[in-house]
Protein backbone atom coordinates (compact mmCIF):
# COMPACT_ATOMS: atom_id res chain seq x y z
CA UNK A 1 -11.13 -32.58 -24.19
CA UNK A 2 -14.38 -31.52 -22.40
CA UNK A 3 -15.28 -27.21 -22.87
CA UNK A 4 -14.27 -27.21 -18.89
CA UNK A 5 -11.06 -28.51 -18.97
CA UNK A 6 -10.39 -26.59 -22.31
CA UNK A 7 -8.65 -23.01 -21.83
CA UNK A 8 -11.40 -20.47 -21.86
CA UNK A 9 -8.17 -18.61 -23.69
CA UNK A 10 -8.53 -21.95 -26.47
CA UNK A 11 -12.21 -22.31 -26.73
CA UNK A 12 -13.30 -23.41 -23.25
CA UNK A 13 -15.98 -22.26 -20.74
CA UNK A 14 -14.60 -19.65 -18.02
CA UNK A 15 -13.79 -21.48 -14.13
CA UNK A 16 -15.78 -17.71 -12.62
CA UNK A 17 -18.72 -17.18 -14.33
CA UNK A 18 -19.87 -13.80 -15.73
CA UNK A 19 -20.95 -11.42 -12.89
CA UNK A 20 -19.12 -13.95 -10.15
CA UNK A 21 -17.25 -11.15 -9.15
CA UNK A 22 -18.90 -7.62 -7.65
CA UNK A 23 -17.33 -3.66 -7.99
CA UNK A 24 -15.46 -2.66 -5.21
CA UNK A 25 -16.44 -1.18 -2.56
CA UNK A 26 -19.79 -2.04 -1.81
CA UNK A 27 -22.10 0.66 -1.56
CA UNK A 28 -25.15 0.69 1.51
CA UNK A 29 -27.94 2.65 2.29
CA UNK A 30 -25.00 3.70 5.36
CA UNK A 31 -23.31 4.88 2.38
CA UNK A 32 -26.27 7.10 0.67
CA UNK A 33 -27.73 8.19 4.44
CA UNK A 34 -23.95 9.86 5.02
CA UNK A 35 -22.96 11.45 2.03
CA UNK A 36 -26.64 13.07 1.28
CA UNK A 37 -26.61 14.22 4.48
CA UNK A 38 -23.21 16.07 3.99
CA UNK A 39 -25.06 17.02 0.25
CA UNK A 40 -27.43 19.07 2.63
CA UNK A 41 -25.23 20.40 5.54
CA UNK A 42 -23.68 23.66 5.12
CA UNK A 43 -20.16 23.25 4.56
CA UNK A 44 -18.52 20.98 1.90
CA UNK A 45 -14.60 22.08 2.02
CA UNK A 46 -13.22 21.06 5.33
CA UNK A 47 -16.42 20.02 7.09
CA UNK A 48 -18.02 18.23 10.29
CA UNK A 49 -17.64 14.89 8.47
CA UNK A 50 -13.86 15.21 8.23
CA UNK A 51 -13.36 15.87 11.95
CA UNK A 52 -15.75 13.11 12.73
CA UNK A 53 -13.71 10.90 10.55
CA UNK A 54 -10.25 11.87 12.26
CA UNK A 55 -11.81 11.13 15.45
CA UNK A 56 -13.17 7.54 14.05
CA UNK A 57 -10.24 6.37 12.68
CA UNK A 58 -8.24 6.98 15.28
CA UNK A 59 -10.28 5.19 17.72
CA UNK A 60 -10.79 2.07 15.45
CA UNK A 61 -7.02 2.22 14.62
CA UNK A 62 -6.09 2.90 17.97
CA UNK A 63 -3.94 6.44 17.72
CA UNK A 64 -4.25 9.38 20.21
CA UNK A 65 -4.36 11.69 16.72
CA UNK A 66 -5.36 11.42 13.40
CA UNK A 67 -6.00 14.54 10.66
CA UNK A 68 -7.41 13.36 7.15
CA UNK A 69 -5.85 14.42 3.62
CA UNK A 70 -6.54 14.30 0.15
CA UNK A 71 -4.32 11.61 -0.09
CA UNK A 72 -2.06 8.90 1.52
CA UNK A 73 1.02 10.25 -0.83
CA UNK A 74 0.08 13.43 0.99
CA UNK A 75 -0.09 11.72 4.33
CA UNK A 76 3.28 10.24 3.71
CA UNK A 77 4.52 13.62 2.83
CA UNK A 78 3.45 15.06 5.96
CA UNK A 79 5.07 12.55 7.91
CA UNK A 80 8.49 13.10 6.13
CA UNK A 81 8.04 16.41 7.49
CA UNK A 82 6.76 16.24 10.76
CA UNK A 83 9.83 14.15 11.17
CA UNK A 84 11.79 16.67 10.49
CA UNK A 85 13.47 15.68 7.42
CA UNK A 86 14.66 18.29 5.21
CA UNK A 87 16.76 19.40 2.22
CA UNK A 88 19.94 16.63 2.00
CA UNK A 89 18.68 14.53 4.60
CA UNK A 90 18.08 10.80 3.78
CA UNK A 91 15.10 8.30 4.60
CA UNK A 92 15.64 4.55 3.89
CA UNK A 93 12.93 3.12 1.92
CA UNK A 94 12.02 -0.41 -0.05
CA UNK A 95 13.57 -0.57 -3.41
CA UNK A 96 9.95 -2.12 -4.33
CA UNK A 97 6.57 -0.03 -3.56
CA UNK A 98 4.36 2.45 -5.13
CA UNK A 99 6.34 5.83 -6.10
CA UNK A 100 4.76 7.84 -3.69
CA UNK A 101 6.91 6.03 -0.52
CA UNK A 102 9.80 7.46 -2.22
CA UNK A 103 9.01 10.35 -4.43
CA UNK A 104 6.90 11.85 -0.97
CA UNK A 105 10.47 11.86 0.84
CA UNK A 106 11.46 13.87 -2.28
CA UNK A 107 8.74 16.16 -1.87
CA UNK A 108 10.39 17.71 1.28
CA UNK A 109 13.94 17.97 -0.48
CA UNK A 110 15.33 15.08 1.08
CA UNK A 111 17.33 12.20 -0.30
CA UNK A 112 15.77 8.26 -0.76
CA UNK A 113 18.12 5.41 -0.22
CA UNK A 114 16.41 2.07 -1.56
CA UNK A 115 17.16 -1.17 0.55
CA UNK A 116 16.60 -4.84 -1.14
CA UNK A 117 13.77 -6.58 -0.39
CA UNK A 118 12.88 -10.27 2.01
CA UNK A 119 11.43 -12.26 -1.09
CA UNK A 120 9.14 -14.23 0.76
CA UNK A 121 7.39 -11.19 2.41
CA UNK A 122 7.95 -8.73 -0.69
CA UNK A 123 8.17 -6.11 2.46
CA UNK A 124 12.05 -4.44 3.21
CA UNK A 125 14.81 -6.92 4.00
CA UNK A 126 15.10 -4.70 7.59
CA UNK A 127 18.68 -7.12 8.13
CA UNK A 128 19.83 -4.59 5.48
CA UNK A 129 18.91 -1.77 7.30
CA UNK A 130 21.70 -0.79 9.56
CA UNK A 131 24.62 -1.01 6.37
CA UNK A 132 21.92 2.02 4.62
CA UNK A 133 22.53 4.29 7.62
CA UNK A 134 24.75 7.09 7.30
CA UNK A 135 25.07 10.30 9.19
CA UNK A 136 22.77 11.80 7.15
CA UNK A 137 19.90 9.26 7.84
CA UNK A 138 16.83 10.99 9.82
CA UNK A 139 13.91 7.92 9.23
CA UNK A 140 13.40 5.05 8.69
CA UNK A 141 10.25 4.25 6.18
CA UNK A 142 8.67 0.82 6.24
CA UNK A 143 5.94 -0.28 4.14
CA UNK A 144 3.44 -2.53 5.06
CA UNK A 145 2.97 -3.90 1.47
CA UNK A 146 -0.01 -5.54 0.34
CA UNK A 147 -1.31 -5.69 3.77
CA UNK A 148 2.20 -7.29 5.33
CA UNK A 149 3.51 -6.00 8.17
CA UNK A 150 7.31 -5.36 7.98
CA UNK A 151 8.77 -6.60 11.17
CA UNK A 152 8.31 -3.80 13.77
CA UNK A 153 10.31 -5.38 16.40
CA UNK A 154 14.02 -5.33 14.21
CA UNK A 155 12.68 -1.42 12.65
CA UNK A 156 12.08 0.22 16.13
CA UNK A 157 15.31 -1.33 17.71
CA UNK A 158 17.32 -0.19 14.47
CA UNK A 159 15.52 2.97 15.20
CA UNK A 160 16.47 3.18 18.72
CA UNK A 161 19.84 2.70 18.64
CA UNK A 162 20.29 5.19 15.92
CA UNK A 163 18.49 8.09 17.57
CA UNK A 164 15.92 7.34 13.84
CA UNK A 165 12.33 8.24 13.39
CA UNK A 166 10.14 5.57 12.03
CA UNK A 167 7.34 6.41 9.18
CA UNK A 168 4.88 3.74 8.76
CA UNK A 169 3.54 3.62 5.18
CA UNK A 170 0.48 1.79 6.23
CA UNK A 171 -1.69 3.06 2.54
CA UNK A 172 -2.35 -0.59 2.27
CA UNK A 173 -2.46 -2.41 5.71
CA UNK A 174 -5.80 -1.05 7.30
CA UNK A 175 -6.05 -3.58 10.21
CA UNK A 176 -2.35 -5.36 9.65
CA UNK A 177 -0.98 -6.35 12.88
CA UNK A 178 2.68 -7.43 14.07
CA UNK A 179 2.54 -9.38 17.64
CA UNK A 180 -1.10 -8.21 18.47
CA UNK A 181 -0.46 -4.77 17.60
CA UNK A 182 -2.36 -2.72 14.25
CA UNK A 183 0.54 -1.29 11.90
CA UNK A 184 0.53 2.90 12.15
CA UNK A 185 0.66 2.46 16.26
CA UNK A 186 4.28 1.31 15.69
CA UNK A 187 6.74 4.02 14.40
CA UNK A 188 5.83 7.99 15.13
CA UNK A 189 3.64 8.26 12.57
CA UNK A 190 2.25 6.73 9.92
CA UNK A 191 0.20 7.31 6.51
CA UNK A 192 -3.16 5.48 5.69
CA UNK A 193 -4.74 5.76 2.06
CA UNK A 194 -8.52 5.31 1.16
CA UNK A 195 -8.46 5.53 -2.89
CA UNK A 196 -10.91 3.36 -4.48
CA UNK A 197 -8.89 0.10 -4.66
CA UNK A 198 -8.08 0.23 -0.75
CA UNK A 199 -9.71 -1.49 2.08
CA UNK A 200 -11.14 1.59 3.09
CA UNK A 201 -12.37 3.64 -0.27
CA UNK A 202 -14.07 7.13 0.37
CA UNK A 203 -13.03 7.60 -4.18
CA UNK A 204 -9.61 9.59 -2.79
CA UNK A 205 -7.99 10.40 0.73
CA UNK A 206 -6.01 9.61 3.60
CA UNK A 207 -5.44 9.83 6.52
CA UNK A 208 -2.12 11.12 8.65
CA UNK A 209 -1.83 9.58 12.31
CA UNK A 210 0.66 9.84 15.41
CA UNK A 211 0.72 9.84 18.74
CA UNK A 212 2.90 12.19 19.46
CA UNK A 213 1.44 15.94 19.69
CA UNK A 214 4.28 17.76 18.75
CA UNK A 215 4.42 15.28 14.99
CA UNK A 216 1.17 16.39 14.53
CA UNK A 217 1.61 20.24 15.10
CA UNK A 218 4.28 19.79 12.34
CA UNK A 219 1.99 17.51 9.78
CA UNK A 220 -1.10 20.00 10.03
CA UNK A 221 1.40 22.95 8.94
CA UNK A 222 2.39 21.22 5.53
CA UNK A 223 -1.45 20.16 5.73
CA UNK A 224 -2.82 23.69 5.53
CA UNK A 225 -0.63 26.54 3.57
CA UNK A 226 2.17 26.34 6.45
CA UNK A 227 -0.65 27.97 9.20
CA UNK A 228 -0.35 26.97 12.86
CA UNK A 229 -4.09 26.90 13.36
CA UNK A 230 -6.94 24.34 11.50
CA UNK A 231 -9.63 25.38 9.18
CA UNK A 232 -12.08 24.22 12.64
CA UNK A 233 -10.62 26.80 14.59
CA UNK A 234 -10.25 30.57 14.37
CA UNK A 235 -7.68 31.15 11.21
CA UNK A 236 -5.36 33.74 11.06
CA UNK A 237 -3.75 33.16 7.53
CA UNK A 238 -0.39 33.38 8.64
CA UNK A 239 2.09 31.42 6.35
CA UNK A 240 4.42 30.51 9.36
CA UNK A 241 6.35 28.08 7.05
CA UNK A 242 6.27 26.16 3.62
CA UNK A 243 3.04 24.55 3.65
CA UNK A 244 0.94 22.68 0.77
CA UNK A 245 -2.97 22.45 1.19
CA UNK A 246 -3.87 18.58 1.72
CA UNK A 247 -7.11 18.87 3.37
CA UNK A 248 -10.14 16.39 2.93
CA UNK A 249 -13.65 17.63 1.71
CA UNK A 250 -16.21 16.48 3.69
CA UNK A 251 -18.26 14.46 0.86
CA UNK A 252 -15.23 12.63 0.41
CA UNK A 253 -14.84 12.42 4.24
CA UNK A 254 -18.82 11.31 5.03
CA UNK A 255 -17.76 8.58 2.06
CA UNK A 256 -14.97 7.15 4.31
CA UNK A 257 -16.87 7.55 7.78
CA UNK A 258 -19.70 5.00 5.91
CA UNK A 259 -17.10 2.61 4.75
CA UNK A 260 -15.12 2.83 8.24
CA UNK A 261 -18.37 1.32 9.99
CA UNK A 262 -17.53 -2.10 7.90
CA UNK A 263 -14.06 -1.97 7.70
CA UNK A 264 -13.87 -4.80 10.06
CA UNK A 265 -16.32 -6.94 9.00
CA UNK A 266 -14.25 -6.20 5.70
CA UNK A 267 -10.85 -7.31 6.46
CA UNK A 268 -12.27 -10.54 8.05
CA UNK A 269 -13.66 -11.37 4.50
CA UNK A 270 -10.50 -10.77 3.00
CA UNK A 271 -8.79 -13.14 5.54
CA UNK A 272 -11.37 -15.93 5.27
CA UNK A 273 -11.12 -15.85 1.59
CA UNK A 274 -7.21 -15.78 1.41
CA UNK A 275 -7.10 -18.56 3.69
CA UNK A 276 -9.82 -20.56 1.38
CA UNK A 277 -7.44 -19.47 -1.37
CA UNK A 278 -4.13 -21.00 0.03
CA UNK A 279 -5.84 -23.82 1.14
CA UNK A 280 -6.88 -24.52 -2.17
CA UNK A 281 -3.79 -23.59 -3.74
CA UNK A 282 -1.24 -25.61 -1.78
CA UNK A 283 1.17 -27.41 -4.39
CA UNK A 284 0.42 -26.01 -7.58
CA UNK A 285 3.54 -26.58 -9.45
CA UNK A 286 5.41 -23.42 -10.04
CA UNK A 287 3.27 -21.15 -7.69
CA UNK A 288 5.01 -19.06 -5.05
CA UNK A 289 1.82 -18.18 -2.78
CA UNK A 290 1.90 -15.46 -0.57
CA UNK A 291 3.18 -15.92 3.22
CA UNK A 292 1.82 -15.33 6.84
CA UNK A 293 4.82 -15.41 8.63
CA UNK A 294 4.67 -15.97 12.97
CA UNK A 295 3.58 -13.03 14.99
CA UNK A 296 1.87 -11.58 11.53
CA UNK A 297 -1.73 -11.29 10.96
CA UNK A 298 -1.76 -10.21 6.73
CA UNK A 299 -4.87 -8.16 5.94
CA UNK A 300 -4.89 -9.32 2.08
CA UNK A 301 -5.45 -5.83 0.56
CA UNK A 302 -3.49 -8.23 -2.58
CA UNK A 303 -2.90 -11.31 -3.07
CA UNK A 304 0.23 -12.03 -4.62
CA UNK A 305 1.54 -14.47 -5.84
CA UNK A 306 5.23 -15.46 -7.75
CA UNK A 307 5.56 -17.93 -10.56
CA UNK A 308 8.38 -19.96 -10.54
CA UNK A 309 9.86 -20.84 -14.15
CA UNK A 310 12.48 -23.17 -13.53
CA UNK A 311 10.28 -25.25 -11.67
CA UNK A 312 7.76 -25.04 -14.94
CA UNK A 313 11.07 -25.75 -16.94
CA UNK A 314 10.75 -22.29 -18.75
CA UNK A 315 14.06 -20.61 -19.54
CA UNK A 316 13.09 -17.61 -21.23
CA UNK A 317 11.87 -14.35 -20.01
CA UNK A 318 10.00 -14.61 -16.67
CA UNK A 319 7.88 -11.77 -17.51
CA UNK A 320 7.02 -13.06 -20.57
CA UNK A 321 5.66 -16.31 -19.00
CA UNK A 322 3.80 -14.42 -16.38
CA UNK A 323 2.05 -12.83 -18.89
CA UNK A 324 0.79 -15.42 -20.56
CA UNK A 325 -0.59 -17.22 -17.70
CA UNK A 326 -2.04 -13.88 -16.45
CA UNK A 327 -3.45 -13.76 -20.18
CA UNK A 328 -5.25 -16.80 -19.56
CA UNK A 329 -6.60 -16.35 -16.22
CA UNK A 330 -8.06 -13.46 -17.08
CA UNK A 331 -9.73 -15.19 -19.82
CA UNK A 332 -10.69 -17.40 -17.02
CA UNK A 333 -12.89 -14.46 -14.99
CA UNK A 334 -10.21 -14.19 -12.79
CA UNK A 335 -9.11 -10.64 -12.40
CA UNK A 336 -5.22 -10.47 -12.09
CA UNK A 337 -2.30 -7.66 -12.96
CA UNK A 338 0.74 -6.61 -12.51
CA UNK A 339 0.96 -3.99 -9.20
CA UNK A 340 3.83 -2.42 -10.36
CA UNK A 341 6.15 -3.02 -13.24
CA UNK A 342 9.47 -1.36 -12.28
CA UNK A 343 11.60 -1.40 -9.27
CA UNK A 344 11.93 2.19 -7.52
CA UNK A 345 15.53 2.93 -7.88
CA UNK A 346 15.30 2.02 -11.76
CA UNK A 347 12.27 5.25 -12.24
CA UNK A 348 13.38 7.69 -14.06
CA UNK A 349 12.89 10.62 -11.52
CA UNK A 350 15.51 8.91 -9.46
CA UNK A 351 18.01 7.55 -12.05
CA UNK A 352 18.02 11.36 -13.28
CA UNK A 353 18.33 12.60 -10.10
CA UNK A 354 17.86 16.02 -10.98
CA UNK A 355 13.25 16.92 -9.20
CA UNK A 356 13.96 20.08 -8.64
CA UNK A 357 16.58 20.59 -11.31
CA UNK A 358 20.13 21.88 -10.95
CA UNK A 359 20.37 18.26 -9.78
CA UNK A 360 18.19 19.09 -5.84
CA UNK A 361 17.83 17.36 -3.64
CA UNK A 362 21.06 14.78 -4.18
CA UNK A 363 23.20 17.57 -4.65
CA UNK A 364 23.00 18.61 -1.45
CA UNK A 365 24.60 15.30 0.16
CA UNK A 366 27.04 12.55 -1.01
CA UNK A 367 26.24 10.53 -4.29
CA UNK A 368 23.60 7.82 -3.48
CA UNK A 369 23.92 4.69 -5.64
CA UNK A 370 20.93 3.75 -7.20
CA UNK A 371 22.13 0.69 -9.89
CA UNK A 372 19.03 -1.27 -10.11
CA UNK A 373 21.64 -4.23 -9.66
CA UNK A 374 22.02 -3.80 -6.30
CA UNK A 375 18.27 -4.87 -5.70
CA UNK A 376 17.93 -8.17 -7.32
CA UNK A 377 15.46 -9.71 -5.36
CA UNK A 378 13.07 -7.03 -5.95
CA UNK A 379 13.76 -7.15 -9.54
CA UNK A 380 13.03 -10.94 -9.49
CA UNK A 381 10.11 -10.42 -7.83
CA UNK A 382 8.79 -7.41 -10.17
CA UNK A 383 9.23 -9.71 -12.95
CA UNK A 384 7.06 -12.75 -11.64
CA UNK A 385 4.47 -11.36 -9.44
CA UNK A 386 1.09 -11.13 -10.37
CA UNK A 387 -1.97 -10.24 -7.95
CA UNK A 388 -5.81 -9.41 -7.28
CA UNK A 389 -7.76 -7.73 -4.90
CA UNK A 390 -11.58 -7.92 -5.63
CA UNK A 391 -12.04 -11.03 -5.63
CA UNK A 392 -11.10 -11.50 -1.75
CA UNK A 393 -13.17 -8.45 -0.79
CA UNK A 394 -16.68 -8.54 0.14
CA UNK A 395 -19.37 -9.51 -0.45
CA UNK A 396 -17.96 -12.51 -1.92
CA UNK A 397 -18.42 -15.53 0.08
CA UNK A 398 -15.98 -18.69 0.11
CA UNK A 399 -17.19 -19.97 -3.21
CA UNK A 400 -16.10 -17.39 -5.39
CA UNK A 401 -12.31 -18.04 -3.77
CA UNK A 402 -13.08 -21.63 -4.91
CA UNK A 403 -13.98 -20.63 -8.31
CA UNK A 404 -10.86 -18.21 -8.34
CA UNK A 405 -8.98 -21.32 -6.97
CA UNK A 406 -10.06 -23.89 -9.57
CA UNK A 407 -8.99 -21.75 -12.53
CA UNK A 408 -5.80 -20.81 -11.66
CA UNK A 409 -5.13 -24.55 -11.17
CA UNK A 410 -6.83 -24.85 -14.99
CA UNK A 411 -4.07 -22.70 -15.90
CA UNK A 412 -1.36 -23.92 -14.44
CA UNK A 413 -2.06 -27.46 -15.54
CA UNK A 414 -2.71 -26.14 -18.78
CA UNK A 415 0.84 -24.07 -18.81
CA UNK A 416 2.39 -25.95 -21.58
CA UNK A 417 -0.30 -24.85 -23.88
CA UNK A 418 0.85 -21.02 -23.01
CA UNK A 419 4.55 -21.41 -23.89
């Protein structure tokens, strides 16, 4: 066997080269020109840059209002409160995502109640949404996961006939669209996230949006030590209610405004590349590949794919399989992971149930199940996913999904060595 069709994991040479594959995000002279010149204006806590960026975002994402944060978990917190959710209210969430779409509805002493996931799009199954509701449900929040939109048209007549608010959880959809439409113009508000491995990186941050002026009265008091009035106008101090401080700096802020002025240009790489990817990748025995599904346009912050066992004839541990073919991509150039390696319901904080101890928030309401076994197809799917990011994101052009493309087919012909 030639030293290319050899395992780079048994000997052989690597499909991607060394150096194939660039750091995210790329960095401009834009980049330097903004952030020195914030270096040498006059204020570097909550800034000119960080209203300029509110103002940019919202026009390239197409909201009336936007404020920036530290962070999208903070985002996501204000949004559980401008909602009005409270102590022993609850907000149905995905049984799969990061932590912070759950543990943020925490943060305002209300209760999460995980719904299954749809398989195919990884996103929430929303035909489980209406069983979740009880009287005690005040939102609904959908994640756009790994730059999927959840289906906007079922969530917002679920939310309609329930008298529900809707929380977008957009931290990884920058330019996602259902039917036309960019994800975070949907629900009443939504959270966006710019840490370093989103679509839009300023390092850290986020950003809060909504249309509605009254949500965003409500998101800039938990933004700013419960005060009515923003660091850009006259202050008076005045805790008017429980408030955190979730401002941006405006270094961070000049960061993002650079980055926003390719964040198009961005997302179209992404696309092109994922679409080189699937082309390429089309029938590779035991590959679930991620889907696109009608009305949808995916923004590939990840790609992610599943690996199917039984169709490899593997009958032990699914996890243990994917991580010996992610062991040899990698070995390949190809940089894959795992996203995240436990279901929500099954983290400890929730199985516990006991944040703010004395057992708050859940024992403010009725018991709330959360037996990981009522979730099983986001279990499956924790257990055989495995994704990357960089190497659809520019400046890579069409040949570098081709390299990425020719080893994972390397491996997977190759997958009888592995097991």
């Amino acid at each position: 066997m030639s030293a290319q069709a050899r395992l780079a994991l048994h000997g052989g040479d690597r499909a991607v080269s060394n150096g194939s594959i660039a750091k995210w995000p790329p960095i401009s002279e834009i980049d330097r020109q903004y952030v020195l010149a914030s270096l040498a204006g006059e204020n570097h806590a909550f800034g000119p840059n960080c209203q300029a960026f509110e103002n940019e975002f919202a026009a390239w994402n197409g909201n009336r209002y936007a404020i920036t944060t530290n962070s999208g978990t903070a985002a996501l917190h204000m949004s559980i409160a401008a909602c009005g959710c409270g102590a022993g209210d609850e907000v149905i969430v995905t049984a799969y995502s990061w932590s912070s779409s759950a543990t943020a509805i925490l943060h305002h002493n209300a209760i999460p109640v995980f719904i299954d996931i749809d398989f195919d799009t990884i996103n929430m199954d929303v035909s489980k949404i209406e069983a979740a509701i009880t009287p005690r449900t005040k939102a609904l929040m959908v994640v756009h996961l790994h730059g999927l939109a959840v289906d906007m048209d079922a969530v917002m007549a679920i939310a309609r006939k329930h008298k529900l608010k809707v929380i977008e959880d957009a931290c990884q959809a920058h330019g996602a669209e259902f039917r036309g439409k960019k994800v975070g113009t949907w629900g009443h508000c939504a959270a966006f996230s710019f840490n370093q491995n989103k679509s839009l990186c300023s390092g850290e941050g986020g950003m809060f949006v909504t249309d509605d002026e009254d949500l965003l009265n409500k998101a800039r008091m938990v933004w700013s030590f419960g005060e009515t009035r923003t660091p850009a106008q006259s202050r008076d101090y005045h805790a008017y209610a429980l408030g955190w401080m979730y401002r941006n700096n405006d270094l961070t802020a000049a960061f993002g405004r650079a980055q926003l002025t390719r964040l198009t240009s961005y997302i179209q790489t992404q696309r092109e590349n994922a679409a080189a990817l699937l082309h390429q990748l089309r029938g590779v025995k035991g590959l679930i590949l991620p889907v696109e599904p009608p009305h949808h346009a995916h923004s590939y912050y990840n790609f992610t794919c599943r690996i199917d066992s039984a169709a490899l004839g593997y009958t032990d541990s699914p996890a243990k399989l994917r991580d010996k073919i992610m062991q040899a991509l990698c070995a390949e150039g190809v940089p894959v992971g795992v996203w995240q390696h436990f279901i929500l319901p099954a983290m400890t904080v929730f199985q516990a149930r006991n944040a703010f101890g004395k057992g708050s928030p859940w024992c403010l309401a009725d018991p709330v199940n959360y037996d990981p076994a009522q979730f099983p197809l986001a279990q499956r799917h924790t257990t055989t996913h495995f994704g990357m990011t960089t190497p659809l994101r520019s400046p890579h052009p069409p040949e570098v999904a081709q390299a990425v493309a020719e080893a994972i087919r390397k491996v997977f012909d190759h997958v009888d060595e592995l097991v």
